[in-house]
Protein backbone atom coordinates (compact mmCIF):
# COMPACT_ATOMS: atom_id res chain seq x y z
CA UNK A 1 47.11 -12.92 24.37
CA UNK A 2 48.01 -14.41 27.90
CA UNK A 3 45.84 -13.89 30.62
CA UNK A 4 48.26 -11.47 32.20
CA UNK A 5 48.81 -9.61 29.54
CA UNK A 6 45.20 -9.09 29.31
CA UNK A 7 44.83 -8.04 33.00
CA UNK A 8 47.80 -5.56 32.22
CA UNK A 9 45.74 -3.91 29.62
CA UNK A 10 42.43 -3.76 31.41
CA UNK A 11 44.28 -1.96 34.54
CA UNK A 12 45.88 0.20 32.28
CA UNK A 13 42.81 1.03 30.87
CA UNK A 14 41.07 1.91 34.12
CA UNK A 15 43.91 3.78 35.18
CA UNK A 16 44.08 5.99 32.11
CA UNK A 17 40.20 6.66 32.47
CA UNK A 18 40.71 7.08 36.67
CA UNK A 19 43.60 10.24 35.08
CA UNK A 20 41.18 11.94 32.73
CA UNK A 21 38.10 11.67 34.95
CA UNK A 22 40.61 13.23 37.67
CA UNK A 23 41.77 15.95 34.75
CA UNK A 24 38.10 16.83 34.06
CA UNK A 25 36.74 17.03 37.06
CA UNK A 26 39.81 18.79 38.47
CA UNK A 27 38.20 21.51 35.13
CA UNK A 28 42.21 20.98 33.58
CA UNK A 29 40.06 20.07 30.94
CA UNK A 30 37.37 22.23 30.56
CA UNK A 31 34.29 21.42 28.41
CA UNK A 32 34.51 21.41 24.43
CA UNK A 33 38.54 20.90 25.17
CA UNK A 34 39.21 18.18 21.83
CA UNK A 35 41.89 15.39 21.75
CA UNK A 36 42.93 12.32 19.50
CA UNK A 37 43.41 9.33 20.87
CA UNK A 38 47.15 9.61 19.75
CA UNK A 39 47.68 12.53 21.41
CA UNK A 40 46.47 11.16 25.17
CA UNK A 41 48.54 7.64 23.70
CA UNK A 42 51.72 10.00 23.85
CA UNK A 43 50.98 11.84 27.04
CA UNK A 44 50.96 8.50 28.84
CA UNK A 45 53.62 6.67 26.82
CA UNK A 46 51.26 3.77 26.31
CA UNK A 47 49.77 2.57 22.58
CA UNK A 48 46.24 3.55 21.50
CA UNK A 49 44.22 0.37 22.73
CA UNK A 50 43.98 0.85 26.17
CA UNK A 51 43.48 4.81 25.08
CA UNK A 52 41.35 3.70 22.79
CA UNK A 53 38.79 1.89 25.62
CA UNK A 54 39.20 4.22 28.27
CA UNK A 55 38.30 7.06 26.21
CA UNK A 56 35.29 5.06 25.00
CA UNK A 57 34.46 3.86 28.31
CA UNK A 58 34.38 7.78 29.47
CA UNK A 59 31.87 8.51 26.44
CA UNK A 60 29.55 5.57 27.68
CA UNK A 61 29.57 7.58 31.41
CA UNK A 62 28.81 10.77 29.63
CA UNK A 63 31.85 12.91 30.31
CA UNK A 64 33.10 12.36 26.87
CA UNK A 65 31.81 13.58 23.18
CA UNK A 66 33.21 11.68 20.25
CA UNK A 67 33.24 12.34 16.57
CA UNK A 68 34.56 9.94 13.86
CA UNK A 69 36.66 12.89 12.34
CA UNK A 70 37.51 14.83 15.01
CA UNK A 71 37.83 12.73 17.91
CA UNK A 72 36.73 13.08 21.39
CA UNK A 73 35.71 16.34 23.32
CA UNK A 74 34.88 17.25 27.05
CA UNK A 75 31.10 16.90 27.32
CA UNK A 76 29.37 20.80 27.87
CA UNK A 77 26.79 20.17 30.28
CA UNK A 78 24.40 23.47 30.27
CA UNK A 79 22.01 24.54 33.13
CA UNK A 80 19.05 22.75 31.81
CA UNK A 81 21.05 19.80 31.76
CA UNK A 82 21.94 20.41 35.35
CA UNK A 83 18.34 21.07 36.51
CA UNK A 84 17.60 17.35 34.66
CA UNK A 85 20.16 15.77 36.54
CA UNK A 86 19.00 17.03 40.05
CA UNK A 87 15.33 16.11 39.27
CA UNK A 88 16.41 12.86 38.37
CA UNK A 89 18.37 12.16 41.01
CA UNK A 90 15.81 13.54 43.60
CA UNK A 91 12.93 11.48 41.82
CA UNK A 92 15.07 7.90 41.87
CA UNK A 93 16.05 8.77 45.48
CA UNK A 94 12.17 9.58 46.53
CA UNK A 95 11.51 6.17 45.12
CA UNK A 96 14.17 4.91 47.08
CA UNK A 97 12.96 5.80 50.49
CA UNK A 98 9.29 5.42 49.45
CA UNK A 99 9.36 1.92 50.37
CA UNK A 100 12.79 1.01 51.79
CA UNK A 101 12.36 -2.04 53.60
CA UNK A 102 12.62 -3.32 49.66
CA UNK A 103 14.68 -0.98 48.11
CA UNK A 104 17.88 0.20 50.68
CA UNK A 105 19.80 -1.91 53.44
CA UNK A 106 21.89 -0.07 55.51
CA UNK A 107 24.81 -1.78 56.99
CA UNK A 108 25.86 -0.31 60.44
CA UNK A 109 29.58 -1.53 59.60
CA UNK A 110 29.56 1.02 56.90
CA UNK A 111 28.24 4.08 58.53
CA UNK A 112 31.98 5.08 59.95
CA UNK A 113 33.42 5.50 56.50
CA UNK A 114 30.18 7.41 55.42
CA UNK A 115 30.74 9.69 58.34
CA UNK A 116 34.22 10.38 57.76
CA UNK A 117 33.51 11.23 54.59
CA UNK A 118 30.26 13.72 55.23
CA UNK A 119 32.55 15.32 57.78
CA UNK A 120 35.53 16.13 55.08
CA UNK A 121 32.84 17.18 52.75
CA UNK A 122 31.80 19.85 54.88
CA UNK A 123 34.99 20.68 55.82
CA UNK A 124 36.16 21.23 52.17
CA UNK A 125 33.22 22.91 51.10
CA UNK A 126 33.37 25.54 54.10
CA UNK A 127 36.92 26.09 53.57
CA UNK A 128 36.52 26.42 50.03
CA UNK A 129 38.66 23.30 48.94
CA UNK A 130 37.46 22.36 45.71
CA UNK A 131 39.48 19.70 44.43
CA UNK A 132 39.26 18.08 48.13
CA UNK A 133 34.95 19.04 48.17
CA UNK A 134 34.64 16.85 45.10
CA UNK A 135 36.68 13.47 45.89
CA UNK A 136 35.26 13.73 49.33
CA UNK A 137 31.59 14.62 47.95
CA UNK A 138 31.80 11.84 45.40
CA UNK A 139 32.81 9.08 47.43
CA UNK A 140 30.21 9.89 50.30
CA UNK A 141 27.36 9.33 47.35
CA UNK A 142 29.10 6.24 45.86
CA UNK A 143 29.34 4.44 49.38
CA UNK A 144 25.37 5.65 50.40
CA UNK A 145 24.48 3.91 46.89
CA UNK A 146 26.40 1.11 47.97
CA UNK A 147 23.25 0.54 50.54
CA UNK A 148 20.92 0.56 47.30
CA UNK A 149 19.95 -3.03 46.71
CA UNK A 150 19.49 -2.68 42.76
CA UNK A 151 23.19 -2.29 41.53
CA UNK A 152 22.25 0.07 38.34
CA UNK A 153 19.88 2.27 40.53
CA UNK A 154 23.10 2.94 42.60
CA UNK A 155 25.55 3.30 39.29
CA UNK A 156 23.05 5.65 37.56
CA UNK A 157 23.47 8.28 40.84
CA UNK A 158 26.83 7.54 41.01
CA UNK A 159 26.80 8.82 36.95
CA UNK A 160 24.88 11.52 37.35
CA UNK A 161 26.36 13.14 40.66
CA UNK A 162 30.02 13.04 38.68
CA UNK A 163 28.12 14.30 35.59
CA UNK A 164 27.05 17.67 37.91
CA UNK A 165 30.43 17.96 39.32
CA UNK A 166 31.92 18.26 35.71
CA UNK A 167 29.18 20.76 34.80
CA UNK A 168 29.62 22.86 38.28
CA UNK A 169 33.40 22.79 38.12
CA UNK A 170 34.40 25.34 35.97
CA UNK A 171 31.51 27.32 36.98
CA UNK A 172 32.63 26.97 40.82
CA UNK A 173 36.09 28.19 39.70
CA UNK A 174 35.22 31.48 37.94
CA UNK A 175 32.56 32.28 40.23
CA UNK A 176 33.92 31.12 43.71
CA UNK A 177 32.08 29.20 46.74
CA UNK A 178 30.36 29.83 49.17
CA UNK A 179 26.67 28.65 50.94
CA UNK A 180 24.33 30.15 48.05
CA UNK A 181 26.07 27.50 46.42
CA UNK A 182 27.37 24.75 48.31
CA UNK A 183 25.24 22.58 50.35
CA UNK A 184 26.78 21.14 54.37
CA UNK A 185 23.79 18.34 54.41
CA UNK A 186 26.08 15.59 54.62
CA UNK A 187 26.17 15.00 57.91
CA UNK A 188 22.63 15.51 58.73
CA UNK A 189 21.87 12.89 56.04
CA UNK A 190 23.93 10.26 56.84
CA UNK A 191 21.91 10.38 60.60
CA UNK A 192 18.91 10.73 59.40
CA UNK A 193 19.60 7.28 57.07
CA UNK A 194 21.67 5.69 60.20
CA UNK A 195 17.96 6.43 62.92
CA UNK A 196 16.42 4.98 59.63
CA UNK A 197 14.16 8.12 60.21
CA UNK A 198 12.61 8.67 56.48
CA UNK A 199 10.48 11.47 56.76
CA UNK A 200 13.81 13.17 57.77
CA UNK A 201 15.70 12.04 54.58
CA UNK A 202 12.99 13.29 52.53
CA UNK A 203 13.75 16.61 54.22
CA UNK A 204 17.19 16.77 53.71
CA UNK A 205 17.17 15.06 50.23
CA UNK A 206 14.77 17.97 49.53
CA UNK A 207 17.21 20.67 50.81
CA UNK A 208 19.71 19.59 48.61
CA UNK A 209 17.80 19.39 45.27
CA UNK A 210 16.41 22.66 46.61
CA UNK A 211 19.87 24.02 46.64
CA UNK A 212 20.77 22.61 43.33
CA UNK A 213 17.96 23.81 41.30
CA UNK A 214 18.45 27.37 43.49
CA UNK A 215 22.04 28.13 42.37
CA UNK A 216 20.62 26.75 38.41
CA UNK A 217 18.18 29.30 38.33
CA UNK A 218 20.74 32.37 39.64
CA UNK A 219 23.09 30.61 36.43
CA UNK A 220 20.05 30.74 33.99
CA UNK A 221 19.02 34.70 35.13
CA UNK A 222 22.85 35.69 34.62
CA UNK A 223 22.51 33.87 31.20
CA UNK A 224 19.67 35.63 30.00
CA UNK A 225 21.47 39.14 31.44
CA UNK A 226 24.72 38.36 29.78
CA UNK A 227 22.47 37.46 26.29
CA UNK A 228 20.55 40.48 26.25
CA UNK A 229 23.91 42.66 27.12
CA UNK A 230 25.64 41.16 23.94
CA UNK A 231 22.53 41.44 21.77
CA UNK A 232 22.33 45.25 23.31
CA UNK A 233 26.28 45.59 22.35
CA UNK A 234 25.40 44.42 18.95
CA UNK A 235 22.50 46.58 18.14
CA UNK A 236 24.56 49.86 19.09
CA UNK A 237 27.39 48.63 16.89
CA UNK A 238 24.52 48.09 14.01
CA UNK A 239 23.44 51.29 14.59
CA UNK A 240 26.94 53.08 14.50
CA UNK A 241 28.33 51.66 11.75
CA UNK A 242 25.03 50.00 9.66
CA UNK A 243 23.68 46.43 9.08
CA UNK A 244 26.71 45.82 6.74
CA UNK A 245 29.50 47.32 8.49
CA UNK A 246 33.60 48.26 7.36
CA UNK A 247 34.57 44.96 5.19
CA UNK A 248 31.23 42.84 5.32
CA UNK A 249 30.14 41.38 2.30
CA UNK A 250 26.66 41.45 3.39
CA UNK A 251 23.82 43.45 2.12
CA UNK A 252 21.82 45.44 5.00
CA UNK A 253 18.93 43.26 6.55
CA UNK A 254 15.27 45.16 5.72
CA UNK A 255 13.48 45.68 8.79
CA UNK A 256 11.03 42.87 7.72
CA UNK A 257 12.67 40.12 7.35
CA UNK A 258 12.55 37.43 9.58
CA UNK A 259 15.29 37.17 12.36
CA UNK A 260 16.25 41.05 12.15
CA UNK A 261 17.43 42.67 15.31
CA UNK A 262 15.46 45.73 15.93
């Protein structure tokens, strides 16, 4: 292979993983959604390799599920994976700003970009722009971490915070946006880190996790609801038509065995 040919194939690798993380976290392909990589080969009119890596490269990130029969899959993140995420981030960034002088280095040059950023943040998430909320969103987090002196520190946040998005997506969509869900900190952040004023980024670091965990709890109550509505749906149909209703094969359950619905 020439070197050129092998630069062709790594960019077309990134770029096919760049269109699926876009597809996924845009929710056009929602979680448990299953594809071959033949099929994404003859979306993009390109042959399976570079398919082949980028779909392997999205597993290693954890946005992908494979399976040597069936394929790959969009990851389904559930609430107690969300909560995890949020605790993890907050606990790596606590370290973080524990002891800074050793751990972060901001660079003045780069606080303009961050700004811009926290600014169109906000303004997507009060104007209910989704798709804008989460490029803006992700690239304000991936240029903080860029101030994070230990490379895989900053990669692991970066991970995670595109993780959340692909679990809150879908959710955001069916449920809608607004401040019991979204958080504004951006901008107050991003001054708190540029007066290097740490007791200050605790606070707001804690606001957001705060948030987070807030809006996982409200998804885990309406979980439980919706559970104990479907088992109370399926205990009245029991109890219209019997254990072993019209066409089932099997026998009525005796009130004492383990597992039966009372």
């Amino acid at each position: 292979m020439s070197p050129s040919a092998g630069v062709t194939r790594n960019t077309l690798r990134q770029q096919i993983a760049d269109a699926l993380r876009d597809e996924v976290l845009a929710g056009r392909l929602p979680p448990g959604r299953e594809f071959t990589v033949k099929q994404i080969a003859e979306q993009y009119g390109v042959s399976a390799t570079p398919v082949r890596e980028a779909l392997f490269d999205l597993s290693a990130q954890g946005l992908l599920a494979s399976d040597q029969h069936r394929g790959f899959q969009v990851r389904e993140f559930t609430v107690a994976d969300y909560r995890a995420m949020a605790e993890a981030r907050a606990l790596v960034v606590e370290g973080l700003f524990r002891d800074p002088a050793e751990r972060v280095a901001v660079r003045p040059e780069g606080l303009a970009s961050i700004r811009r950023r926290a600014a169109e943040a906000v303004r997507a998430a009060k104007g209910g722009d989704l798709d804008v909320l989460i490029g803006y969103d992700l690239r304000f987090w991936r240029e903080l971490g860029q101030f994070v002196l230990n490379p895989y520190i900053a990669d692991f946040l970066t991970r995670l915070r595109v993780q959340a998005w692909v679990f809150a997506v879908h959710r955001l969509r069916r449920d809608g946006m607004d401040e019991n869900v979204l958080w504004f900190g951006h901008e107050e952040l991003v001054e708190a880190i540029a007066r290097g004023d740490h007791e200050q980024v605790h606070a707001e670091m804690r606001s957001y996790y705060g948030h987070a965990l807030a809006w996982a709890d409200r998804l885990e109550a309406r979980e439980v609801e919706g559970n104990a509505e479907g088992n109370a749906e399926g205990n009245a149909g029991l109890r219209a038509h019997g254990p072993s209703g019209p066409g089932s094969a099997m026998p009525p359950v005796p009130p004492e065995s383990p597992g039966h619905c009372a």
